[in-house]
Protein backbone atom coordinates (compact mmCIF):
# COMPACT_ATOMS: atom_id res chain seq x y z
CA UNK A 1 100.44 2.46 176.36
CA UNK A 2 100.23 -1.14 174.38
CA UNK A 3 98.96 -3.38 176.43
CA UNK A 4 99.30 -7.50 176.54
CA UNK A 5 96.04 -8.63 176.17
CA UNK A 6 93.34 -9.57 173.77
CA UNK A 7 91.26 -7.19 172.38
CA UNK A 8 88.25 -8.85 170.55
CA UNK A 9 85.08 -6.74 169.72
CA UNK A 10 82.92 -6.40 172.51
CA UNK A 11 79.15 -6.87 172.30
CA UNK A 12 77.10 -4.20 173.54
CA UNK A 13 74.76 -4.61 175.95
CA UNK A 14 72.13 -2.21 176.78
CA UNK A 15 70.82 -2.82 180.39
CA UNK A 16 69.68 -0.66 183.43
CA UNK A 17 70.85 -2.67 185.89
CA UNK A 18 74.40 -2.15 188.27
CA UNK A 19 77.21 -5.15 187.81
CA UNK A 20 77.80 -5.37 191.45
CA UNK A 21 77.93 -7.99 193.49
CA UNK A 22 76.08 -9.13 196.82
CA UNK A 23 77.37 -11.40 199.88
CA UNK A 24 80.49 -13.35 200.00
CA UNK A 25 82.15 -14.15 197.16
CA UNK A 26 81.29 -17.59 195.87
CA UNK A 27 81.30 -19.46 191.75
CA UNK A 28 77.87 -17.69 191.21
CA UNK A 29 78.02 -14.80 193.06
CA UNK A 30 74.13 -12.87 192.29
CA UNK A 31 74.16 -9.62 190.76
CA UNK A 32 71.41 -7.40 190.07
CA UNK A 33 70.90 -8.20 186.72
CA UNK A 34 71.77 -11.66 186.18
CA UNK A 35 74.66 -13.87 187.78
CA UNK A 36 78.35 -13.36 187.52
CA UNK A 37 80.77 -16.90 187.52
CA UNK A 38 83.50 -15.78 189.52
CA UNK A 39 85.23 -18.61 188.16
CA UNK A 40 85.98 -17.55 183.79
CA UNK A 41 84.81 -14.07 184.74
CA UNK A 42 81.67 -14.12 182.08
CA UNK A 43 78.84 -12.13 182.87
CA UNK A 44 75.39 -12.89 181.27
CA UNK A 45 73.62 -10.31 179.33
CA UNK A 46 71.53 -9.14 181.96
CA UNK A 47 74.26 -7.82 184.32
CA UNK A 48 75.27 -4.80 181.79
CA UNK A 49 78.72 -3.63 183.13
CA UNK A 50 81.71 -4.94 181.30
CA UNK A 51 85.10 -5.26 182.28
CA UNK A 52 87.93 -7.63 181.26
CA UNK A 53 88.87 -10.86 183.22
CA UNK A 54 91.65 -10.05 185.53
CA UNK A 55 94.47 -12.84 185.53
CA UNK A 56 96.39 -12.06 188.34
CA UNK A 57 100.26 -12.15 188.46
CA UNK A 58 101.80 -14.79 190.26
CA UNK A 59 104.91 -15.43 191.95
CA UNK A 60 107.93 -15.85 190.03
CA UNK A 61 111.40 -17.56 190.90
CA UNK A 62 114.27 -15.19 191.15
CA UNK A 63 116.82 -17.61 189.91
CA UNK A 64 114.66 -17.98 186.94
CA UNK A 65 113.47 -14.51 186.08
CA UNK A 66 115.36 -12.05 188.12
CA UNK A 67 113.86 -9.03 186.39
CA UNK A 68 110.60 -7.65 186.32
CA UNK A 69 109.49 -4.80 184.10
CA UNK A 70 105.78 -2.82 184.10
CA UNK A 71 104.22 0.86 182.95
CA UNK A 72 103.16 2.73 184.92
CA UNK A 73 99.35 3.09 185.39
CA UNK A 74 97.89 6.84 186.62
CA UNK A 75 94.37 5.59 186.19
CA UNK A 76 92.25 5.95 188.98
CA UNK A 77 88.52 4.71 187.57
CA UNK A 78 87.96 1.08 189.42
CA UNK A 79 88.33 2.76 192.70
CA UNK A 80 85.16 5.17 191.98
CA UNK A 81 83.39 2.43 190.78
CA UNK A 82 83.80 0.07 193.94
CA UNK A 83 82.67 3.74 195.78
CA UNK A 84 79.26 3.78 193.72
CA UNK A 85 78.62 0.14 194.03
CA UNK A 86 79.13 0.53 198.07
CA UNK A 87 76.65 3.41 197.86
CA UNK A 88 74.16 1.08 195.91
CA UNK A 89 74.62 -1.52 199.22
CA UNK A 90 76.88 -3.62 196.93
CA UNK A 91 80.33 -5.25 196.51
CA UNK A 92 82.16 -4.52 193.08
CA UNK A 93 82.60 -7.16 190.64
CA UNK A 94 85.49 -8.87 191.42
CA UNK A 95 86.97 -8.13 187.90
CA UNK A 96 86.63 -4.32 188.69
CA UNK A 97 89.50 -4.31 191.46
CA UNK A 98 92.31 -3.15 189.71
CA UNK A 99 94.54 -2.81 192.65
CA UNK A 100 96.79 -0.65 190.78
CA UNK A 101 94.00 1.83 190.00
CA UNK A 102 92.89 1.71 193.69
CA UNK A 103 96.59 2.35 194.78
CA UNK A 104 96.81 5.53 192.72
CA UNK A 105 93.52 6.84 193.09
CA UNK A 106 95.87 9.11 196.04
CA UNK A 107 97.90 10.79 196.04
CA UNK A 108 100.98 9.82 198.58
CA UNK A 109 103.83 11.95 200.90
CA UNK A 110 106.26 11.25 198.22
CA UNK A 111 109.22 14.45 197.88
CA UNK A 112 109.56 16.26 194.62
CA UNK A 113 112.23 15.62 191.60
CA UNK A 114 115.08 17.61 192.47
CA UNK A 115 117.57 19.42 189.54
CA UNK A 116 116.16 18.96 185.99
CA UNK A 117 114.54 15.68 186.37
CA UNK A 118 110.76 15.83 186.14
CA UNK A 119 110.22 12.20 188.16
CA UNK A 120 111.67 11.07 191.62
CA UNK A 121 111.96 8.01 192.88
CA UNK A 122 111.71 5.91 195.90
CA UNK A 123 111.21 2.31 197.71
CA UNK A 124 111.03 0.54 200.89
CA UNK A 125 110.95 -2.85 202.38
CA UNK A 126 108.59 -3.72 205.06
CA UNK A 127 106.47 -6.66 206.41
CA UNK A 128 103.77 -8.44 204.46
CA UNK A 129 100.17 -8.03 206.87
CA UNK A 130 98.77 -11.16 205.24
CA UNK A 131 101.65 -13.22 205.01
CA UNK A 132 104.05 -12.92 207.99
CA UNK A 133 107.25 -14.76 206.37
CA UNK A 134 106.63 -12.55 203.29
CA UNK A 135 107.95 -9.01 202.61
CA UNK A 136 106.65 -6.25 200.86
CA UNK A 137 108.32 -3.87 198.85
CA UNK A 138 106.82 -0.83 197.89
CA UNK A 139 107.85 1.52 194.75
CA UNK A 140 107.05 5.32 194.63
CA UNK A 141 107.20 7.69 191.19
CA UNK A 142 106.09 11.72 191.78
CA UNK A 143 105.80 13.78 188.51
CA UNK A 144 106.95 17.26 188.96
CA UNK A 145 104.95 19.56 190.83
CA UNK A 146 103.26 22.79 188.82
CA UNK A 147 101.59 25.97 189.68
CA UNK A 148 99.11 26.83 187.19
CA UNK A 149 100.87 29.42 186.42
CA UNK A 150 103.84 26.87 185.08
CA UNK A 151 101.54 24.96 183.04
CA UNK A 152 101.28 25.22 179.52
CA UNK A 153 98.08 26.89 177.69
CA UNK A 154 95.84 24.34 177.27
CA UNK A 155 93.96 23.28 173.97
CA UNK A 156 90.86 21.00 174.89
CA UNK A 157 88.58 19.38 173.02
CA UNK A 158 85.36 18.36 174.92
CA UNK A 159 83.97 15.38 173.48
CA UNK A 160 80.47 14.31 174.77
CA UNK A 161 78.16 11.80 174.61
CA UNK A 162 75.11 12.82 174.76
CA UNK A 163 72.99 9.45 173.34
CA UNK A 164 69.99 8.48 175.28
CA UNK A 165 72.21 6.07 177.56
CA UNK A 166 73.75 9.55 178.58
CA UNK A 167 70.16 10.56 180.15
CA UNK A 168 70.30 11.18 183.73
CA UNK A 169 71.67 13.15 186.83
CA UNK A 170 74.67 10.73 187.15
CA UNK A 171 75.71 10.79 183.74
CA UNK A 172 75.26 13.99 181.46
CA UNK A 173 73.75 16.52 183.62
CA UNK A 174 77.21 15.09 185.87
CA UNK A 175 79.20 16.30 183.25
CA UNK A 176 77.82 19.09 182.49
CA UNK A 177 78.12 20.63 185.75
CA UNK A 178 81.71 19.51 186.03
CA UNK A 179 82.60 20.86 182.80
CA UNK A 180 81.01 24.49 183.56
CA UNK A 181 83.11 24.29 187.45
CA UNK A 182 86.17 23.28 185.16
CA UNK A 183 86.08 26.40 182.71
CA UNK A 184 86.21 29.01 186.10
CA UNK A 185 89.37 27.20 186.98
CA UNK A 186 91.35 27.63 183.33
CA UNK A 187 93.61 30.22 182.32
CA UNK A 188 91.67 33.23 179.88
CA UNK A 189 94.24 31.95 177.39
CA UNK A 190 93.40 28.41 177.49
CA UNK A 191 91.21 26.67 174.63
CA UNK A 192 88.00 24.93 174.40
CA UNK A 193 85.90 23.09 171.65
CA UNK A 194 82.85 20.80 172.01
CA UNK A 195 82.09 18.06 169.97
CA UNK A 196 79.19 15.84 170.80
CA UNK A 197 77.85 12.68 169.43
CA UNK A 198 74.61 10.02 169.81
CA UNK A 199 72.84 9.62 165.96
CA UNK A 200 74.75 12.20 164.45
CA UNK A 201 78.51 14.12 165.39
CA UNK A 202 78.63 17.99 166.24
CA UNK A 203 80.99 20.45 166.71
CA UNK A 204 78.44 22.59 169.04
CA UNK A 205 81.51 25.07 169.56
CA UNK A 206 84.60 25.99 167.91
CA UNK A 207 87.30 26.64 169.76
CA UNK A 208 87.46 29.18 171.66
CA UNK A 209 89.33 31.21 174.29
CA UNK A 210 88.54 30.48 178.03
CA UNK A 211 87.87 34.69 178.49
CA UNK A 212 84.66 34.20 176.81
CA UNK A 213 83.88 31.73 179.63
CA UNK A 214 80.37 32.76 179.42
CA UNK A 215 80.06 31.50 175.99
CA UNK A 216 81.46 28.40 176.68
CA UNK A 217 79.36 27.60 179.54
CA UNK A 218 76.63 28.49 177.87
CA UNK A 219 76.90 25.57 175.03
CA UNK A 220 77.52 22.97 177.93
CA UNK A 221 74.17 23.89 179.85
CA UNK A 222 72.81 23.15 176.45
CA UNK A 223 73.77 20.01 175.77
CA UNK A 224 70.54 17.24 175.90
CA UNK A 225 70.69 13.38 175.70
CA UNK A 226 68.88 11.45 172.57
CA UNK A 227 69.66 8.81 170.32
CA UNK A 228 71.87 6.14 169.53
CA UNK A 229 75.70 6.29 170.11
CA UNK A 230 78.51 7.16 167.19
CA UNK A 231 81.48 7.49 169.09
CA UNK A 232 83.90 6.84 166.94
CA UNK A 233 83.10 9.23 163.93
CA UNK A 234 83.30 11.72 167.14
CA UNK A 235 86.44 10.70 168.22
CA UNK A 236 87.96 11.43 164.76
CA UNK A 237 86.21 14.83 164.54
CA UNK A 238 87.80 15.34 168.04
CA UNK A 239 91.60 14.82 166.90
CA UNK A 240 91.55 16.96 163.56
CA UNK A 241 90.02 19.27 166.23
CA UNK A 242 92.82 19.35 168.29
CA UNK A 243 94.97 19.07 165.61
CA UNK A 244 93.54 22.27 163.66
CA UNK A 245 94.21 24.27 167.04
CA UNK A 246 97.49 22.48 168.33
CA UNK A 247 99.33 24.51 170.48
CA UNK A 248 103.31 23.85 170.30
CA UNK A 249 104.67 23.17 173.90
CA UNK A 250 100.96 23.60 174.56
CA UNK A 251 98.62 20.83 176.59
CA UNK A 252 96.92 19.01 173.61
CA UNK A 253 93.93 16.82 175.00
CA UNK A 254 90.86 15.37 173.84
CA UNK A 255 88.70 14.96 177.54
CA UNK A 256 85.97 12.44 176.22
CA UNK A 257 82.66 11.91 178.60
CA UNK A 258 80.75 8.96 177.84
CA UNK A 259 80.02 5.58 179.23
CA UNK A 260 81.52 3.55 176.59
CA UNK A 261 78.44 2.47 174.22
CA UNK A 262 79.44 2.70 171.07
CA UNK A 263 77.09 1.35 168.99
CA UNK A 264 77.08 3.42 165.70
CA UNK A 265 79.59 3.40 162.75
CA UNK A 266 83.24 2.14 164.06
CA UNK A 267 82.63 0.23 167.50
CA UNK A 268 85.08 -1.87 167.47
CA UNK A 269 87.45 -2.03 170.58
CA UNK A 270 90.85 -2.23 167.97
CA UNK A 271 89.62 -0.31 165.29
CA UNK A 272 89.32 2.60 167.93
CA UNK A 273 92.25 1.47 169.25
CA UNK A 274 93.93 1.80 165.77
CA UNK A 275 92.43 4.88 165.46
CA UNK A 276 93.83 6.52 168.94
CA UNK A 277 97.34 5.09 167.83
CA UNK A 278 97.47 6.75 164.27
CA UNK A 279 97.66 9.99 166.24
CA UNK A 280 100.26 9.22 169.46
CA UNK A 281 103.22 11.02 167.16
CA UNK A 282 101.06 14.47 167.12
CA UNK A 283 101.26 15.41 170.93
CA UNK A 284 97.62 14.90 171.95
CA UNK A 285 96.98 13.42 174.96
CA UNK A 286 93.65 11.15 175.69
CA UNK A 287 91.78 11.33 178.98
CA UNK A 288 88.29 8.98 179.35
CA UNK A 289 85.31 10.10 181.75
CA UNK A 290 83.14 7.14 182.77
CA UNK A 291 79.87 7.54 183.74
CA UNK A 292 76.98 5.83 184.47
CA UNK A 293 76.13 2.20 185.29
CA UNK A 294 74.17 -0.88 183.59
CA UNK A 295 75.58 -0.06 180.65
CA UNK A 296 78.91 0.54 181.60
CA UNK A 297 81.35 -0.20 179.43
CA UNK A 298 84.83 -0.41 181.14
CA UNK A 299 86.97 -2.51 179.25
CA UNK A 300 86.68 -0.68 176.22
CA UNK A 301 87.34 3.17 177.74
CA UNK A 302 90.14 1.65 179.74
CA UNK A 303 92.14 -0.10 176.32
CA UNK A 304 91.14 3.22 174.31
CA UNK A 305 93.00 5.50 176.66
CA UNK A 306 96.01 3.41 177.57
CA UNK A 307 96.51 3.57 173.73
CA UNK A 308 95.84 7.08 173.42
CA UNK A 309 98.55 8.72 175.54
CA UNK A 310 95.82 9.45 178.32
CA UNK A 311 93.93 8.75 181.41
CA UNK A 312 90.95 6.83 182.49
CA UNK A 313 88.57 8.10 185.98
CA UNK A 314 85.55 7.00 186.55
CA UNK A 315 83.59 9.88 187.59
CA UNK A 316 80.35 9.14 190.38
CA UNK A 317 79.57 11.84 192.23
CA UNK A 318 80.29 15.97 191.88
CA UNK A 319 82.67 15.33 194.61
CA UNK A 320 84.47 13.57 191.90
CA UNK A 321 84.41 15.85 189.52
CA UNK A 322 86.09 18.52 191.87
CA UNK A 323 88.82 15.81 192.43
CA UNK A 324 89.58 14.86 189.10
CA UNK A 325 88.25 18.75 187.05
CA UNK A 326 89.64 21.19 190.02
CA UNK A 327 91.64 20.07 192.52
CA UNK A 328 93.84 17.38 190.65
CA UNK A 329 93.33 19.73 187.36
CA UNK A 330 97.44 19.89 187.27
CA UNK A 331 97.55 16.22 186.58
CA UNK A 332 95.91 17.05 182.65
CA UNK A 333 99.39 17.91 182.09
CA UNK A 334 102.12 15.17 181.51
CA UNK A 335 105.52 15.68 183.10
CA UNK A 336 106.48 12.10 182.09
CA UNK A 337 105.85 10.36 179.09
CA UNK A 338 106.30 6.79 178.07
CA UNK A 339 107.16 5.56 182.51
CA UNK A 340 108.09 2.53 182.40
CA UNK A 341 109.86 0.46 185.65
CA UNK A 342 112.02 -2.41 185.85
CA UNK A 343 112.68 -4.08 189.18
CA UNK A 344 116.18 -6.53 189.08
CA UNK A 345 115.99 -9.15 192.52
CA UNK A 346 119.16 -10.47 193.85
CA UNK A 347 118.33 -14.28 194.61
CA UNK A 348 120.76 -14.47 197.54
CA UNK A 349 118.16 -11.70 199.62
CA UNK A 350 114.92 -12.38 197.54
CA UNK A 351 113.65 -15.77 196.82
CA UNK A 352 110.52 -15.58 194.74
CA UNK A 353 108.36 -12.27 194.17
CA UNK A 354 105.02 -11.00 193.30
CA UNK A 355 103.52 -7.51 191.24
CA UNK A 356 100.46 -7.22 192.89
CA UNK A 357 98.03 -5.61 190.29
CA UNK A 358 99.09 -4.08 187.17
CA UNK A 359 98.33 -7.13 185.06
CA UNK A 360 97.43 -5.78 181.53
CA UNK A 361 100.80 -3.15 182.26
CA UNK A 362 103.54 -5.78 182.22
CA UNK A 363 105.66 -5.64 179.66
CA UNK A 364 108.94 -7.41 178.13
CA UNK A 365 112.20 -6.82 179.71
CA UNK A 366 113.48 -5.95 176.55
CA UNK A 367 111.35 -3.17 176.04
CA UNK A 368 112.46 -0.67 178.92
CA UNK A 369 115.52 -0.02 176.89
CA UNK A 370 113.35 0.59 173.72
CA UNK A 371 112.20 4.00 173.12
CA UNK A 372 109.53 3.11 170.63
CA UNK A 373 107.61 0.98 172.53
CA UNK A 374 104.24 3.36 174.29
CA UNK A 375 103.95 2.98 178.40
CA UNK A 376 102.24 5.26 180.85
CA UNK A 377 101.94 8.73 181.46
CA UNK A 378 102.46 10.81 184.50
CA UNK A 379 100.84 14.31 185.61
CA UNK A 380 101.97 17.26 187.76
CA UNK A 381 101.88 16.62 191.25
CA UNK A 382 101.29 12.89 190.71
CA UNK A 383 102.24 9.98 192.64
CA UNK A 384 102.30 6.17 191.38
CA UNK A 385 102.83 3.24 193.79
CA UNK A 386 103.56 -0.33 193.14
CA UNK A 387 103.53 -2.91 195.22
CA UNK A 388 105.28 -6.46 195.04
CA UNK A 389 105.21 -9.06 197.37
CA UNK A 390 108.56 -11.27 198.13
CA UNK A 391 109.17 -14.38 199.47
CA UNK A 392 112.62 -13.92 201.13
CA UNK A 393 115.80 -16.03 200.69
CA UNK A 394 117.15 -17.99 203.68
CA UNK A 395 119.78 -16.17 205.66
CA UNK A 396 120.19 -12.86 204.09
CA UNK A 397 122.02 -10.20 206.15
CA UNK A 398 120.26 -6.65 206.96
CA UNK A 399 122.36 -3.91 204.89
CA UNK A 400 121.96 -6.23 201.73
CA UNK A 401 120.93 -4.88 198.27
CA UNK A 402 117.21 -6.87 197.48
CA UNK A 403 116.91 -5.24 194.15
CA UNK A 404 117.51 -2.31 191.98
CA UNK A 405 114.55 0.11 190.93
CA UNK A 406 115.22 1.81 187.63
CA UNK A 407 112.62 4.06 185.83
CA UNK A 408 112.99 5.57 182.29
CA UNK A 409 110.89 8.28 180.93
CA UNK A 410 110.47 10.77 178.24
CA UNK A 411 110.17 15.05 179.12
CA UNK A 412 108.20 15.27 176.01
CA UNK A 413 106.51 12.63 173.76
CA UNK A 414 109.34 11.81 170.70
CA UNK A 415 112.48 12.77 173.17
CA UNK A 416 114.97 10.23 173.92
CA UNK A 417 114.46 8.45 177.83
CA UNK A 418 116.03 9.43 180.86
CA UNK A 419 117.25 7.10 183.36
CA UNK A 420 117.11 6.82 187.48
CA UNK A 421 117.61 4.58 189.18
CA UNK A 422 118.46 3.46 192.89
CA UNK A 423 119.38 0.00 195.23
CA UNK A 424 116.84 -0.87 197.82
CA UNK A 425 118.69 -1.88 200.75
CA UNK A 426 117.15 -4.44 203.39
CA UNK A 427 116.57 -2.23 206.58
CA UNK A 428 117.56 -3.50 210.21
CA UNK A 429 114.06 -3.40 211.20
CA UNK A 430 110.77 -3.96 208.78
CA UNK A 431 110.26 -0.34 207.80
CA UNK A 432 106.71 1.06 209.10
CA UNK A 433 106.43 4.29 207.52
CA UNK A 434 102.97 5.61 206.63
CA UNK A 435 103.05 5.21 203.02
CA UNK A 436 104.03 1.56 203.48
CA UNK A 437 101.27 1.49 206.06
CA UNK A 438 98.67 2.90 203.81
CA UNK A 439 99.95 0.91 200.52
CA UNK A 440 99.52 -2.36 202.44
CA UNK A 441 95.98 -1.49 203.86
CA UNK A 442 94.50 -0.67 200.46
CA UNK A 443 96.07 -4.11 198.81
CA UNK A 444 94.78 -5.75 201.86
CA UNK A 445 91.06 -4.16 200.78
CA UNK A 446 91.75 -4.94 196.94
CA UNK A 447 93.01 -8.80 197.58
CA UNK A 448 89.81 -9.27 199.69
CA UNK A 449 87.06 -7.92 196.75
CA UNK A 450 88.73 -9.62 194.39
CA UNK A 451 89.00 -13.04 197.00
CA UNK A 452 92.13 -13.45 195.33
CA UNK A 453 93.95 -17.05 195.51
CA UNK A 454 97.43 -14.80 197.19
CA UNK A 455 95.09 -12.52 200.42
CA UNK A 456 95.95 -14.85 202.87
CA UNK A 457 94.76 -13.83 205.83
CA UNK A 458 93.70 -10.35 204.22
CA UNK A 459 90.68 -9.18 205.55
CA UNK A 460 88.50 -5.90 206.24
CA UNK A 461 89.40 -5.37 209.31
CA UNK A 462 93.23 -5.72 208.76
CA UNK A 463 93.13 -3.41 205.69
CA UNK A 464 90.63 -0.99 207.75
CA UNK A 465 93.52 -1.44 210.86
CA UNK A 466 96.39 -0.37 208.37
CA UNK A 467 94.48 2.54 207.37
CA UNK A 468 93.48 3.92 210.18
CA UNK A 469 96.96 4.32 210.91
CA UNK A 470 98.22 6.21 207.80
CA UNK A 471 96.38 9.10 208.17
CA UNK A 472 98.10 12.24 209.18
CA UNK A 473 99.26 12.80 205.15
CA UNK A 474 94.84 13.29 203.71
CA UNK A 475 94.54 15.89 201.01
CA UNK A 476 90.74 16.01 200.78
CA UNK A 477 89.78 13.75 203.47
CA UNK A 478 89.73 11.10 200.83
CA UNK A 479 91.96 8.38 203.56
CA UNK A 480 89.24 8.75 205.69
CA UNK A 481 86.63 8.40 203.14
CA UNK A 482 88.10 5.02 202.28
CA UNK A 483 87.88 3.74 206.21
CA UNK A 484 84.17 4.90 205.55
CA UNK A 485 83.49 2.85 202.51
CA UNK A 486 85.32 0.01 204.19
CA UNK A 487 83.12 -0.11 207.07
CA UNK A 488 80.23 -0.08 204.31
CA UNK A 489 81.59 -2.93 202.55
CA UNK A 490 81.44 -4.71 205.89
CA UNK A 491 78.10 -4.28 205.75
């Protein structure tokens, strides 16, 4: 999806120190490396990591601006990161908390589409934790559930980095392992290539069927780290790749593994971006690895596959990689294309409101009626949430419309959008479900790493509270993991 910000060539820095933070929050908060002014977001040279400057949304008057419109984000990377920094015994950088990312990193008790649809829909209102004469309203999107038997041969193109800032157990011998545990999971009639790149690009396998998993396997185990980094001759290899082997009504992807330093040939944050774009009309789908730290180059993976029909994770652990490679494998295919949401307040019930997060995914009102313009994808089985926070009007009745939630989105990249949409009606009683519960705790956590100017009286030990009380609905363990890493960040 096109995003709203400015994409300038980033220098790259090569470091082999962690962007993390120590302490409370303060204008020079010390990093590892170097110092970090919380104030412009600039990071010296030392520090390594890169990520762009988070603006946050504010509030906006109703009576002014009644609608609001966004994409959807499925990216889950930020909230991986802030796990690995906690490991290291640090905070994240504050410009790391993308609360949208850390929203959607789950996966929430949200009921399937019914009928032909392949999204459905659903809100709530409820109370505001760190703002008691605020509301919250939450917004919920699930993509069609699959069996794997449902899904689509798949045609993947592997595309590695293996330079020498690859070198290491947490970044190529990672992905190696979680490539090899991926291949026992795919269908014999599924596709693979490899294409790596440092000095030089290689195609180290043609593609091939998934029966000869052996084979396959066998050129991962292979793969070494050396050299300097030429990612973007790779990343053109990797398309004419895909598009050699495109399967019609197949799943088309390019899964690239890298950290983000490109510094060979075309570097360039918007000349890769130009390149990705060139080939959003031929059906192949993005999705950006991240590994690695002190070198980490977020803000560049993150533009590059929002523009690229795809998905960003940030991958730290193997437990990741069985998250994101096995048990979330579904979510390589797109049941939505092109989500976008628009949000319409009635100023008699809502008096001012919020979108907490999504920053770099708002988008002109105009545009959710225009097919042509690129917004987020969705996967099988997957859940988005948004949250926004209202300031209500004076003397609005229970049983009143606040707003209306309408979503478009496409079956298949180059179809014409469908439409839902639905009224969310203020409830008798501040609704205290456990996705509302759960949504509220993990803004709560994200508002307090970033110190953001709206967390009010946000803190740990509310978010860590709200939590604790949303688990019964934990695929993986992974709500409990989070009231772990919040007790480390307490730390």
């Amino acid at each position: 999806m096109k995003k709203f910000i400015s994409l300038g060539i980033i220098a790259i820095i090569s470091a082999s120190l962690a962007s993390c933070s120590m302490g409370e929050y303060d204008n020079t908060a010390f990093y590892d490396g170097g110092y970090y002014n919380s104030t412009d977001g600039v990071k010296t040279e030392e520090s390594g990591d890169n990520f762009e400057q988070i603006q946050e949304n504010g509030f906006i008057d109703v009576s002014k601006q009644p609608t609001s419109t966004f994409s959807v984000d499925a990216d889950g990377a930020t909230y991986a990161y802030m796990r690995a920094c906690l490991s290291k015994g640090r905070l994240p950088d504050p410009n790391s908390v993308r609360i949208e990312e850390y929203l959607n990193y789950f996966t929430f008790d949200y009921a399937d589409p019914e009928g032909s649809e392949s999204v459905a829909i659903n809100a709530e209102l409820g109370a505001c934790p760190w703002n008691n004469s605020h509301k919250l309203l939450r917004l919920g999107l699930k993509g069609k559930s699959m069996k794997d038997s449902e899904i689509p041969d798949a045609n993947f193109i592997f595309l590695v980095d293996v330079s020498g800032s690859m070198m290491g157990d947490d970044r190529l011998e990672l992905v190696k392992t979680g490539l090899c545990t991926m291949v026992d999971y795919m269908k014999p009639s599924d596709r693979i290539a490899i294409i790596t790149y440092s000095g030089e690009v290689k195609k180290v396998l043609e593609s091939t069927l998934v029966k000869d998993a052996e084979s396959i396997k066998k050129a991962i185990k292979k793969l070494e780290a050396s050299g300097c980094t030429s990612g973007g001759a790779a990343m053109k290899m990797a398309y004419e790749e895909a598009t050699e082997h495109y399967l019609k009504g197949g799943n088309n992807r390019i899964i690239m593994c890298t950290d983000g330093d490109f510094n060979v040939g075309v570097s360039s944050t918007e000349a890769l971006v130009e390149m990705v774009e060139s080939y959003l009309d031929k059906g192949i789908y993005l999705s950006i690895m991240g590994f690695g730290m002190g070198n980490f180059q977020d803000s560049r993976m993150e533009n590059i596959s929002n523009h690229g029909n795809g998905t960003y994770n940030y991958i730290d652990s193997e437990e990741e990689m069985m998250k994101v490679f096995v048990n979330e494998r579904s979510r390589f295919y797109s049941v939505a294309n092109d989500t976008k949401c628009q949000i319409s307040f009635d100023s008699t019930v809502v008096k001012k409101y919020r979108l907490i997060g999504y920053e770099n995914r708002v988008m002109n009102n105009e545009d959710f009626e225009n097919d042509k313009k690129d917004a987020g994808e969705i996967g099988a089985g997957q859940t988005i949430t948004a949250l926004y926070e209202l300031v209500p009007a004076q003397g609005y009745a229970a049983d009143a419309s606040a707003a209306s939630f309408d979503v478009r989105y496409k079956k298949a990249l180059g179809e014409d959008s469908r439409k839902l949409g639905l009224k969310v009606i203020v409830p008798e009683e501040d609704s205290s479900s456990e996705n509302i519960r759960f949504a509220s705790g993990i803004a709560a956590y994200g508002l307090y790493l970033r110190n953001s100017e709206y967390k009010g009286e946000a803190s740990l030990e509310m978010a860590a509270e709200l939590v604790g009380s949303a688990m019964s609905f934990d695929p993986y363990g992974l709500r409990k993991q989070l009231g772990e890493l919040m007790e480390k960040a307490k730390k």
